[in-house]
C-alpha atoms as a PDB file:
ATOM      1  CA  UNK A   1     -63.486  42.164  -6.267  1.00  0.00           C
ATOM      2  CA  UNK A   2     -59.774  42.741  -4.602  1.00  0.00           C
ATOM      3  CA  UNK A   3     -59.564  41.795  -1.223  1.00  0.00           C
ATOM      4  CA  UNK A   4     -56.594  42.918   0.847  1.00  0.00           C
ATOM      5  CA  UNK A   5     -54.469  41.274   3.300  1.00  0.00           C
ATOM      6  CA  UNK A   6     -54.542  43.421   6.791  1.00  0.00           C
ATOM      7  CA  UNK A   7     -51.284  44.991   6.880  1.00  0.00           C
ATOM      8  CA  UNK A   8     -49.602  46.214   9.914  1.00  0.00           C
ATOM      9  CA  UNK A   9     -45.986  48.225  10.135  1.00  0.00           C
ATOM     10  CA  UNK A  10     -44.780  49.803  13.184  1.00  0.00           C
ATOM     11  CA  UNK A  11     -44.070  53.380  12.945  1.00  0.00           C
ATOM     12  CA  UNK A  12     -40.298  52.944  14.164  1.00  0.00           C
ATOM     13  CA  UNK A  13     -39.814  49.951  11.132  1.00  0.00           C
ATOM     14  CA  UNK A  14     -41.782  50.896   8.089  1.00  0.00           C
ATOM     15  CA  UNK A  15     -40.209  48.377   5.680  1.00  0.00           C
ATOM     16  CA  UNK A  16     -41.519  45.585   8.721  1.00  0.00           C
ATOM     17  CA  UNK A  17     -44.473  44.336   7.654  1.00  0.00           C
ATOM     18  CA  UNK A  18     -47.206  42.172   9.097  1.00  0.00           C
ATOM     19  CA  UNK A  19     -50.137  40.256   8.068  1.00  0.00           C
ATOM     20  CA  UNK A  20     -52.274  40.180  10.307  1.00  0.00           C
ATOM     21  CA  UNK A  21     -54.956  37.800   8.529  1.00  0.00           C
ATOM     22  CA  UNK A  22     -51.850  35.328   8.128  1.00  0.00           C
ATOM     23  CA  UNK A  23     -50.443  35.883  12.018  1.00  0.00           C
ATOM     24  CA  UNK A  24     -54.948  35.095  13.321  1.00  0.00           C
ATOM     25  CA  UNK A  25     -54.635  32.062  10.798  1.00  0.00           C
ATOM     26  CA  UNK A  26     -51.852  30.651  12.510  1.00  0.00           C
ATOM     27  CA  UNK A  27     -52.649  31.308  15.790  1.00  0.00           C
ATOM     28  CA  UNK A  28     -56.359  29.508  14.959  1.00  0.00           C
ATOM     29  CA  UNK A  29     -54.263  26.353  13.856  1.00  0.00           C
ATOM     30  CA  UNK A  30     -52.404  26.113  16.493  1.00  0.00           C
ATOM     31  CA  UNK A  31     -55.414  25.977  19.213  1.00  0.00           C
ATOM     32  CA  UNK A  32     -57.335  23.875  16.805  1.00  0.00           C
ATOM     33  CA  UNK A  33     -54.211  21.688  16.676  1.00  0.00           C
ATOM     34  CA  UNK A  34     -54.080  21.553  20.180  1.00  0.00           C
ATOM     35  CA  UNK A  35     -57.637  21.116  21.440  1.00  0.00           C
ATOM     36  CA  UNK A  36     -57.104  18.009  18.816  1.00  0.00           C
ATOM     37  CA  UNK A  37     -54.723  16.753  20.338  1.00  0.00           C
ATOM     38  CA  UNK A  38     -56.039  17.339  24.062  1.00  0.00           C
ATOM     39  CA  UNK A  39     -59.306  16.002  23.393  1.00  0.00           C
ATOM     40  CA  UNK A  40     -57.757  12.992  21.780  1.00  0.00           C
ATOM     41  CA  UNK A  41     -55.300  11.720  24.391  1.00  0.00           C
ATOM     42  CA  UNK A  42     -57.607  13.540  27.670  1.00  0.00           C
ATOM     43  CA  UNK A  43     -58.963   9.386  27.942  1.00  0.00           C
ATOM     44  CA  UNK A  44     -56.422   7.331  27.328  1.00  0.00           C
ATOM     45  CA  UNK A  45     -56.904   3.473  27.790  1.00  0.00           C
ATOM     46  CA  UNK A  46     -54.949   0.472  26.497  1.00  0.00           C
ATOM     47  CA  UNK A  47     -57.773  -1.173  25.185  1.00  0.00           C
ATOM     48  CA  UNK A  48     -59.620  -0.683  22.172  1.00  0.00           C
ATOM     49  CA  UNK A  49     -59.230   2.941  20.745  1.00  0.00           C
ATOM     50  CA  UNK A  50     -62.424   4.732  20.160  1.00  0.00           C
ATOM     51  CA  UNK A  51     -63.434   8.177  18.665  1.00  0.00           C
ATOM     52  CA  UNK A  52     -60.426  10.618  18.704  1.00  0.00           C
ATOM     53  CA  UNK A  53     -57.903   8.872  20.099  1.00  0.00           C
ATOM     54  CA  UNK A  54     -58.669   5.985  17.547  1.00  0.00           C
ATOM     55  CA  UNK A  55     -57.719   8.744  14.736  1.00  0.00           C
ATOM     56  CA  UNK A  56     -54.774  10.089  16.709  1.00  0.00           C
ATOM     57  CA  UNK A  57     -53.133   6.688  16.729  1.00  0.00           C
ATOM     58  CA  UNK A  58     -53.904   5.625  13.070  1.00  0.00           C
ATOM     59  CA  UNK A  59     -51.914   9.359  12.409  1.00  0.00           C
ATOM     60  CA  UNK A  60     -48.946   8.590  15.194  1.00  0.00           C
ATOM     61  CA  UNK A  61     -48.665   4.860  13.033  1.00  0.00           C
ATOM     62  CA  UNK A  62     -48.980   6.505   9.661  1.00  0.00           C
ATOM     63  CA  UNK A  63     -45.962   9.113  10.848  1.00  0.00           C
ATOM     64  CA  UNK A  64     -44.021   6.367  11.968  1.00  0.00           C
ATOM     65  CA  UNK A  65     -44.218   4.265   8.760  1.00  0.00           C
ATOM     66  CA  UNK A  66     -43.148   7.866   6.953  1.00  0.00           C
ATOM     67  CA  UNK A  67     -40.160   8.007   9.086  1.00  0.00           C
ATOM     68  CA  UNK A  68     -39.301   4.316   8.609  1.00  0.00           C
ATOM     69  CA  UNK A  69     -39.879   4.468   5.146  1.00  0.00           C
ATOM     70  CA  UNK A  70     -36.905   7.127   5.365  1.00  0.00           C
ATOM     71  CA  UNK A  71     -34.631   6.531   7.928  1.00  0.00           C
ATOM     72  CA  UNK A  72     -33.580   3.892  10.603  1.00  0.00           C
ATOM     73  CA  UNK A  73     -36.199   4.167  13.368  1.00  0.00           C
ATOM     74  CA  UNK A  74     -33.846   3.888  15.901  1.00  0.00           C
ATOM     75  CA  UNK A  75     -32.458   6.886  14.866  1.00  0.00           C
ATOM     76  CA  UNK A  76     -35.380   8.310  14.016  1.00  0.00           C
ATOM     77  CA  UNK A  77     -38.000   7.524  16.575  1.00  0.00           C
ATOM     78  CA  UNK A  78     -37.370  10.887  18.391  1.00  0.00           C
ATOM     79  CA  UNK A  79     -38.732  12.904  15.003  1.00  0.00           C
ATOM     80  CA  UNK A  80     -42.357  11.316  16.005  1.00  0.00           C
ATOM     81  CA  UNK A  81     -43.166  14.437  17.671  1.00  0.00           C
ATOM     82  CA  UNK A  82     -42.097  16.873  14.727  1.00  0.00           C
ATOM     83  CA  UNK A  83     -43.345  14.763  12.075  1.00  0.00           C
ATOM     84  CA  UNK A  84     -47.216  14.916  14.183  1.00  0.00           C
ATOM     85  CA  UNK A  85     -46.723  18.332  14.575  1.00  0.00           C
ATOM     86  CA  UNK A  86     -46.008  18.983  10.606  1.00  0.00           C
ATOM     87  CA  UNK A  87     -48.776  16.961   9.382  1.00  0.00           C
ATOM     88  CA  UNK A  88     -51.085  17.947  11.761  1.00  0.00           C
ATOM     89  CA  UNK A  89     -50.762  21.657  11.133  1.00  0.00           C
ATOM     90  CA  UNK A  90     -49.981  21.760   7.609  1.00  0.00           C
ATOM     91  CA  UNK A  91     -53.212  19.551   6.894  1.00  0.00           C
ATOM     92  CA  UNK A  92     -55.510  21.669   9.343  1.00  0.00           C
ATOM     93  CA  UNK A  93     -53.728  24.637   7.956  1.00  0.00           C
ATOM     94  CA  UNK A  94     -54.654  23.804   4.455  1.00  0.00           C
ATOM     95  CA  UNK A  95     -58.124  23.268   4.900  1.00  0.00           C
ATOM     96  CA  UNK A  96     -59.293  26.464   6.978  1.00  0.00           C
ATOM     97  CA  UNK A  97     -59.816  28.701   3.791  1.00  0.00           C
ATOM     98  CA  UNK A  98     -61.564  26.390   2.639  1.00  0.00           C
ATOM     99  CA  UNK A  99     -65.225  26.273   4.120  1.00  0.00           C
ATOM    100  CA  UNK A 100     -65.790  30.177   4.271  1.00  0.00           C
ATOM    101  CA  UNK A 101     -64.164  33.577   4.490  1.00  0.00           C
ATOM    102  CA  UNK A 102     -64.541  36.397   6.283  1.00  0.00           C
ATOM    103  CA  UNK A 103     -64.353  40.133   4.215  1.00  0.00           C
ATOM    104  CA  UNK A 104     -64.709  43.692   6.153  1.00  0.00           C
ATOM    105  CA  UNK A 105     -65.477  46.526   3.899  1.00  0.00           C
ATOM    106  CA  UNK A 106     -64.372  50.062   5.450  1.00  0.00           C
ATOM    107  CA  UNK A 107     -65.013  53.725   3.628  1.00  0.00           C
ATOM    108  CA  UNK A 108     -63.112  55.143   6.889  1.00  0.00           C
ATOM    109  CA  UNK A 109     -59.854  54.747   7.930  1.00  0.00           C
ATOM    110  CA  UNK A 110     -59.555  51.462  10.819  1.00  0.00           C
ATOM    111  CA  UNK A 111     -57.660  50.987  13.616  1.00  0.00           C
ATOM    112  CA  UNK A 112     -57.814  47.874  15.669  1.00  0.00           C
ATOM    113  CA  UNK A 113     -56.101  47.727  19.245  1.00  0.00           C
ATOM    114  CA  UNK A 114     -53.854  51.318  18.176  1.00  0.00           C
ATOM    115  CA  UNK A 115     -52.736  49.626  14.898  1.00  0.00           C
ATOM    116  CA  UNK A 116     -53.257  51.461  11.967  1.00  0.00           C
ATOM    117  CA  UNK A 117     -55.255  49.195   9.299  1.00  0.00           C
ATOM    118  CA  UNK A 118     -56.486  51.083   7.196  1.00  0.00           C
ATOM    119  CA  UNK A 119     -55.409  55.111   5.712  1.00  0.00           C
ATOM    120  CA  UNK A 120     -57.130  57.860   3.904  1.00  0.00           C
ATOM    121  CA  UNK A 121     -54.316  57.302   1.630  1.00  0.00           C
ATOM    122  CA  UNK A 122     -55.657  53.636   0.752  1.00  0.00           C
ATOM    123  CA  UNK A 123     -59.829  54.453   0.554  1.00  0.00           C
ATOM    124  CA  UNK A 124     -58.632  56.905  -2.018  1.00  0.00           C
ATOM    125  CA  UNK A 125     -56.672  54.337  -4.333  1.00  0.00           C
ATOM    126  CA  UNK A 126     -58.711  51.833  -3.840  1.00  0.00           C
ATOM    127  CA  UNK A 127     -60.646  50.725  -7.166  1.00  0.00           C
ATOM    128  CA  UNK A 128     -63.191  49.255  -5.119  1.00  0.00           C
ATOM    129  CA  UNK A 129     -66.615  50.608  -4.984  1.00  0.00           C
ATOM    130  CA  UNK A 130     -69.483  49.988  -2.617  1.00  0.00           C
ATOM    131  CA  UNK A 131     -72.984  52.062  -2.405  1.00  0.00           C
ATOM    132  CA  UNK A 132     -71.104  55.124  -4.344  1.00  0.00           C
ATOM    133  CA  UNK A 133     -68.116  55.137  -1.862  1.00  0.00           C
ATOM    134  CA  UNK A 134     -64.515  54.161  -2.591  1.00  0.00           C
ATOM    135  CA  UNK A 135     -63.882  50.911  -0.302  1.00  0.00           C
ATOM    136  CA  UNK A 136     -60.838  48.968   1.375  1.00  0.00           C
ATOM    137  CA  UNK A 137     -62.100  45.500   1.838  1.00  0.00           C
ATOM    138  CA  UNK A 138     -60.123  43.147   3.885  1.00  0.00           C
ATOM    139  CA  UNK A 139     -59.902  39.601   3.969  1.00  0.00           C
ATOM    140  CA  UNK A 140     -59.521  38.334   7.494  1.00  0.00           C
ATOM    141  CA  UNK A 141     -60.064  34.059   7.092  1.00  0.00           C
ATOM    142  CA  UNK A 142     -57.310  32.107   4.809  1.00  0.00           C
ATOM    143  CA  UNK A 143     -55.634  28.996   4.905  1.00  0.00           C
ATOM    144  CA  UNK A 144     -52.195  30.448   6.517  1.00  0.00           C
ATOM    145  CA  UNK A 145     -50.241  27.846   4.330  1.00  0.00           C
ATOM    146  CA  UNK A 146     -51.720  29.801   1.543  1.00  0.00           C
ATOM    147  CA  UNK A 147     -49.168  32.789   2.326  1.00  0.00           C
ATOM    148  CA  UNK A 148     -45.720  32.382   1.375  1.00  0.00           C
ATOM    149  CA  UNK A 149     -44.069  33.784   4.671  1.00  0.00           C
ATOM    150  CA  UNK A 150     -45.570  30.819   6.386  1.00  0.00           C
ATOM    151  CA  UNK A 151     -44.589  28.021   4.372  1.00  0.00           C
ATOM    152  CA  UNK A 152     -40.825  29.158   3.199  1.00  0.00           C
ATOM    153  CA  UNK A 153     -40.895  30.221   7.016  1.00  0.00           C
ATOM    154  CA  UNK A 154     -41.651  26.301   7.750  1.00  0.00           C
ATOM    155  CA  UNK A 155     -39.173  24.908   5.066  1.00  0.00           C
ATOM    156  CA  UNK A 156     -36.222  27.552   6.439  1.00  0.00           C
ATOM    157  CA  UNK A 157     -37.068  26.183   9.921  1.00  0.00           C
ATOM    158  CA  UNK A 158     -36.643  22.507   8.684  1.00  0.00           C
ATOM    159  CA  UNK A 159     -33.571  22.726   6.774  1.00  0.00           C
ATOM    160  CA  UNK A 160     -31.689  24.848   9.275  1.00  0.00           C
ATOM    161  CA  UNK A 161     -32.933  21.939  11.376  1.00  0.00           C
ATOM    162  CA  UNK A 162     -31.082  19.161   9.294  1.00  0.00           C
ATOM    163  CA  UNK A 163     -28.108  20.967   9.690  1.00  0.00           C
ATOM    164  CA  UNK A 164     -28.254  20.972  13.323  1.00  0.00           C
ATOM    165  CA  UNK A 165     -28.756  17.474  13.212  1.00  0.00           C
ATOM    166  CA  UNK A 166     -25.940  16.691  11.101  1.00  0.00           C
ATOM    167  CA  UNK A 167     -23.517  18.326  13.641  1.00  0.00           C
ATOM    168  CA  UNK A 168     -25.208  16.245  16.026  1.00  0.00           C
ATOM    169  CA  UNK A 169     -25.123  12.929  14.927  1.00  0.00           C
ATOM    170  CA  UNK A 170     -21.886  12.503  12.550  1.00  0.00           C
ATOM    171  CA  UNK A 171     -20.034  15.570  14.133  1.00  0.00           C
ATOM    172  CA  UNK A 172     -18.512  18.748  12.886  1.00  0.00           C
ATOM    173  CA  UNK A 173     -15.963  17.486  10.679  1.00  0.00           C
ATOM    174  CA  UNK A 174     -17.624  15.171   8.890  1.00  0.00           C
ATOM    175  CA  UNK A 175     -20.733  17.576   8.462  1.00  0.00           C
ATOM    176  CA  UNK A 176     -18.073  20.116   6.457  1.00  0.00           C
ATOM    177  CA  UNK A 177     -16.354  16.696   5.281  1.00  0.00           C
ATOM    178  CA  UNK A 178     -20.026  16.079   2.831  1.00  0.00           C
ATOM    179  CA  UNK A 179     -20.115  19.444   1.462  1.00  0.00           C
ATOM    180  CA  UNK A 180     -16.701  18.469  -0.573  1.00  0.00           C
ATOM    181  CA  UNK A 181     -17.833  14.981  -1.494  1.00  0.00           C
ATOM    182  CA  UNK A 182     -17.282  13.724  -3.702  1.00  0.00           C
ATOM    183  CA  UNK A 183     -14.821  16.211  -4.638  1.00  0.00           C
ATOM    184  CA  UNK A 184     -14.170  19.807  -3.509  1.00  0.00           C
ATOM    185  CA  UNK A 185     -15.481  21.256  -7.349  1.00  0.00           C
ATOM    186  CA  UNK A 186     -19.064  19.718  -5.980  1.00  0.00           C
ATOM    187  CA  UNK A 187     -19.001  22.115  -2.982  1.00  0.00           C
ATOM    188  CA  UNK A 188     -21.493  25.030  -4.996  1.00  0.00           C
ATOM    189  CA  UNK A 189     -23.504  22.226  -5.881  1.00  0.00           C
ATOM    190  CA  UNK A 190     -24.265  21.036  -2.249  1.00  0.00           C
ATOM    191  CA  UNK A 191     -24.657  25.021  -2.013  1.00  0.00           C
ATOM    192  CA  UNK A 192     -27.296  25.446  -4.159  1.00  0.00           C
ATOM    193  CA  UNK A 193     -28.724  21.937  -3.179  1.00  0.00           C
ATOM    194  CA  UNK A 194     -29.707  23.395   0.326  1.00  0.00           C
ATOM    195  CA  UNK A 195     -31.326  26.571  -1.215  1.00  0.00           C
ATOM    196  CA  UNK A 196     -33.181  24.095  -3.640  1.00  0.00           C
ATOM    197  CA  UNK A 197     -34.478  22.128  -1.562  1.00  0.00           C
ATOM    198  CA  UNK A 198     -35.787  24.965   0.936  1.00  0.00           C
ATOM    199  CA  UNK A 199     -37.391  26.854  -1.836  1.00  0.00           C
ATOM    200  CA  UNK A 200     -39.254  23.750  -3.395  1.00  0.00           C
ATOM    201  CA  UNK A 201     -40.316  22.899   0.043  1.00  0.00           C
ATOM    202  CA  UNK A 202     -41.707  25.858   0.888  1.00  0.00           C
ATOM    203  CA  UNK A 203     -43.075  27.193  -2.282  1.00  0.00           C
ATOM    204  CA  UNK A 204     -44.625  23.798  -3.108  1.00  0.00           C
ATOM    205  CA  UNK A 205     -47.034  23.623  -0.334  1.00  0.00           C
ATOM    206  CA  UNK A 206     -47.903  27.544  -1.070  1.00  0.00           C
ATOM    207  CA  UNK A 207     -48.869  27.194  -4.703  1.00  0.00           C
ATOM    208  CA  UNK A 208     -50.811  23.957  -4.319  1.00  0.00           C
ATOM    209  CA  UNK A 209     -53.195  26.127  -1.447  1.00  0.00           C
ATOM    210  CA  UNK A 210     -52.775  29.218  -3.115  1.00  0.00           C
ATOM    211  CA  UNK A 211     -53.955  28.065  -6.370  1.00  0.00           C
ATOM    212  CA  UNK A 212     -56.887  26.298  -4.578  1.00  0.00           C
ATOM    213  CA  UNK A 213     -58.158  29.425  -3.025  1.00  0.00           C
ATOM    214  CA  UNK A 214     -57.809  31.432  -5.623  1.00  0.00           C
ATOM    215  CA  UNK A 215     -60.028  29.198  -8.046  1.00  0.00           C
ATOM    216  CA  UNK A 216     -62.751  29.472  -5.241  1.00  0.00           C
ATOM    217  CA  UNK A 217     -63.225  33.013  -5.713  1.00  0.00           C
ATOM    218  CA  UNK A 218     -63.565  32.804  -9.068  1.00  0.00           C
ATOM    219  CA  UNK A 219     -65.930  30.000  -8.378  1.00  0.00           C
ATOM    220  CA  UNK A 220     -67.872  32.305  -6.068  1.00  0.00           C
ATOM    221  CA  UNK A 221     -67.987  34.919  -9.195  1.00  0.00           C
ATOM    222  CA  UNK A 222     -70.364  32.231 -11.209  1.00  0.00           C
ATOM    223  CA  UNK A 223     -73.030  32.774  -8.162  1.00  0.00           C
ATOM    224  CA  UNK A 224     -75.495  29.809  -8.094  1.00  0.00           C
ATOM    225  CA  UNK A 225     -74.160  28.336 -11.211  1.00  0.00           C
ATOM    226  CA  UNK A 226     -70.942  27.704  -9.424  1.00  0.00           C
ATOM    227  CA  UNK A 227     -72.705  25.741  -6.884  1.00  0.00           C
ATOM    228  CA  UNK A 228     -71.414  21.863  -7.813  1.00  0.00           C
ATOM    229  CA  UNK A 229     -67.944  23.219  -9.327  1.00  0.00           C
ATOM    230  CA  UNK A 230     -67.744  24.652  -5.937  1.00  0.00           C
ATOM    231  CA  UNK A 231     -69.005  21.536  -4.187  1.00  0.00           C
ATOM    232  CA  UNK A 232     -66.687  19.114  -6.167  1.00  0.00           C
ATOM    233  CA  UNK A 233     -63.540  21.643  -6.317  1.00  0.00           C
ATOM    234  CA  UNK A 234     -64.010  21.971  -1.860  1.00  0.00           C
ATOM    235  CA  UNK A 235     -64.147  17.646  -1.642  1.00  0.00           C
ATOM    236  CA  UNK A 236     -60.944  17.833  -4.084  1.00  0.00           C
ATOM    237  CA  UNK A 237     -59.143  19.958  -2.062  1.00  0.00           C
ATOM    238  CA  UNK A 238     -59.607  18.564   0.999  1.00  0.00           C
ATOM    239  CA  UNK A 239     -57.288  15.559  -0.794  1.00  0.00           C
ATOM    240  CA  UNK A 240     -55.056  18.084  -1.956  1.00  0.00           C
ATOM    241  CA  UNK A 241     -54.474  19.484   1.153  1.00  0.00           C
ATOM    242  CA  UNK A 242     -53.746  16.075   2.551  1.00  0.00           C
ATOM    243  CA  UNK A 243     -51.571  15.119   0.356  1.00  0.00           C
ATOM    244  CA  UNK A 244     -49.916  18.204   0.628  1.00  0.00           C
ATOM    245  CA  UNK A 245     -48.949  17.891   4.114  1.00  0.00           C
ATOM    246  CA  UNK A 246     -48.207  14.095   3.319  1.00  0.00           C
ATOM    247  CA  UNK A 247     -45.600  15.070   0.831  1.00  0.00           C
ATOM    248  CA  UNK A 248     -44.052  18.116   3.167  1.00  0.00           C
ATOM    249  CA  UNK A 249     -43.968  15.767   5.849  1.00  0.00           C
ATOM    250  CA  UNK A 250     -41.919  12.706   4.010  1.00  0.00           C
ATOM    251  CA  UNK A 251     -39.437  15.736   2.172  1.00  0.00           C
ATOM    252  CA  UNK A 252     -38.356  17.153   5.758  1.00  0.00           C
ATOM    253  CA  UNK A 253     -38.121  13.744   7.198  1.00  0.00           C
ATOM    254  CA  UNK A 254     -35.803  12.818   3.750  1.00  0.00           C
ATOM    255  CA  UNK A 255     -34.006  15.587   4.097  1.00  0.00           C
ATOM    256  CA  UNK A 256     -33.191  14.733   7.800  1.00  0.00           C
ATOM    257  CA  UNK A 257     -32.382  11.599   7.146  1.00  0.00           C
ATOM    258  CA  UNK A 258     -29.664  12.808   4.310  1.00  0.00           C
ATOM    259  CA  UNK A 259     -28.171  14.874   6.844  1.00  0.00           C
ATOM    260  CA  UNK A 260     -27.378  12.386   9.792  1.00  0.00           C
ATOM    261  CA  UNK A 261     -26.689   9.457   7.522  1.00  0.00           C
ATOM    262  CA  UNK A 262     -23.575  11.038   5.542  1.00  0.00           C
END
C-alpha cells in the first residue's frame, strides 16, 4: 500500500510545502522530551538517585564523558545543555515510529482546521483502492528523524553553530585565518569540508531511521508470519536508534570542538 505524507501549501506560496505528519512528530518529541525531563528533576535530592532522576543523571554523566572525550571540559562544560537536548530528542525521536502507526483513508477531499489535505485532483490519481473507491491514505505517526527536513534541518543548525563559536572563542581573524591553513590552495577544501560534514550529519541519522521504518512495512506485508522478524527487527532498532543519537551527538560535539580549538 502507498501511504502519503499530509501535505500542506499556503495558497499565497505554492512551492512552500509542509508536512504536517513530520511538524505533529516533532511537536510530540518535544513534550515527551519535556515531561521527561520535568518528571525527572520535579524531586530532586542529594542523596541516592531513584527512578527518573537516577536515569537522568546516568544520561547528564554519559554527555559529559562525550564532551570530555572531545574537548577540554572547561571549555566545554557549557555544551551540557545542547548535548542533553540532542540525545534526548534524537533517541526519543527515533523510536516513535517504531511501536505503531497511525493511517487515515479518505475517498473525499479533507480539510483539517481550513487547510486543504486532501483534492479531487489526488483521489483521482491515486492507485489506491479501498471497497471499489479510489483512496488517499495518509500516514499521520513517524519517527520525525525519519524525514530528511528534520535531520539536515538539525545538522544545518549545528554547523552554523560551530561557526558562531569559532568567532567566539578564537576571534574573527583567526576564524578566516583556518580556512587558508595550511595554505590558501586548501581554502575549497575547508569549503567543501563544511558542506561534508553537514550532509553526512544529517543524512546519516535519516537513512539509518528511514531504512528501519521502511523494512517494518514490509514486515507488516508478511501478516502473522512476520510476527518474530517484526519482534526481533523492533528490539534491534531500538539499539539503532540509540546509537544513532550517540553518534550525532559525539559528531556535533567534534565538530565544535574543531572550531574553537584552531
Amino acid at each position: 500500500m502507498v501511504h502519503e505524507s499530509p501535505m500542506w501549501a499556503p495558497e499565497a506560496l505554492p512551492w512552500l510545502k509542509f508536512n504536517l505528519s513530520t511538524s505533529l512528530m516533532t511537536i510530540v518529541t518535544f513534550i515527551i522530551v519535556l515531561v521527561i525531563a520535568i518528571a525527572g528533576t520535579r524531586k530532586l535530592t542529594s542523596g541516592v538517585p531513584k527512578g527518573l532522576q537516577n536515569v537522568l543523571e546516568w544520561v547528564v554523566d554519559f554527555v559529559y564523558g562525550i564532551i570530555g572525550s572531545t574537548m577540554d571540559l572547561k571549555k566545554g562544560a557549557g555544551f551540557i545543555y545542547l548535548g542533553l537536548t540532542l540525545i534526548l530528542f534524537i533517541f526519543i525521536g527515533n523510536l516513535l515510529g517504531l511501536p505503531l502507526n497511525f493511517i487515515t483513508i479518505h475517498d473525499k477531499p479533507f480539510s483539517l482546521f481550513g487547510m486543504e489535505i486532501v483534492t479531487e485532483k489526488m483521489i483521482q490519481e491515486s492507485d489506491v483502492i479501498h471497497n471499489g473507491h479510489k483512496v488517499v491514505e495518509l500516514a499521520w505517526w513517524k519517527s520525525p528523524t525519519a524525514d530528511a527536513s528534520v535531520t539536515l534541518a538539525m545538522s544545518v543548525s549545528i554547523i552554523i553553530l560551530t561557526h558562531i563559536l569559532s568567532v567566539k572563542f578564537i576571534g574573527i581573524k583567526n576564524y578566516i585565518k583556518h580556512y587558508f591553513e595550511p595554505h590558501f590552495l586548501f581554502f575549497p577544501l575547508h569549503i567543501i569540508e563544511d558542506f561534508a560534514k553537514t550532509l553526512t550529519l544529517g543524512f546519516r541519522l535519516f537513512g539509518n531511521i528511514f531504512a528501519g521504518e521502511v523494512l517494518i512495512a514490509v514486515i507488516l506485508l508478511m501478516g502473522f508470519a512476520g510476527a518474530i522478524p517484526l519482534a526481533i527487527w523492533q528490539g534491534f532498532s531500538i539499539f539503532v536508534g540509540a546509537i544513532q543519537a550517540y553518534v550525532f551527538t559525539i559528531l556535533s560535539m567534534v565538530y565544535i570542538s574543531q572550531k574553537i580549538h584552531h
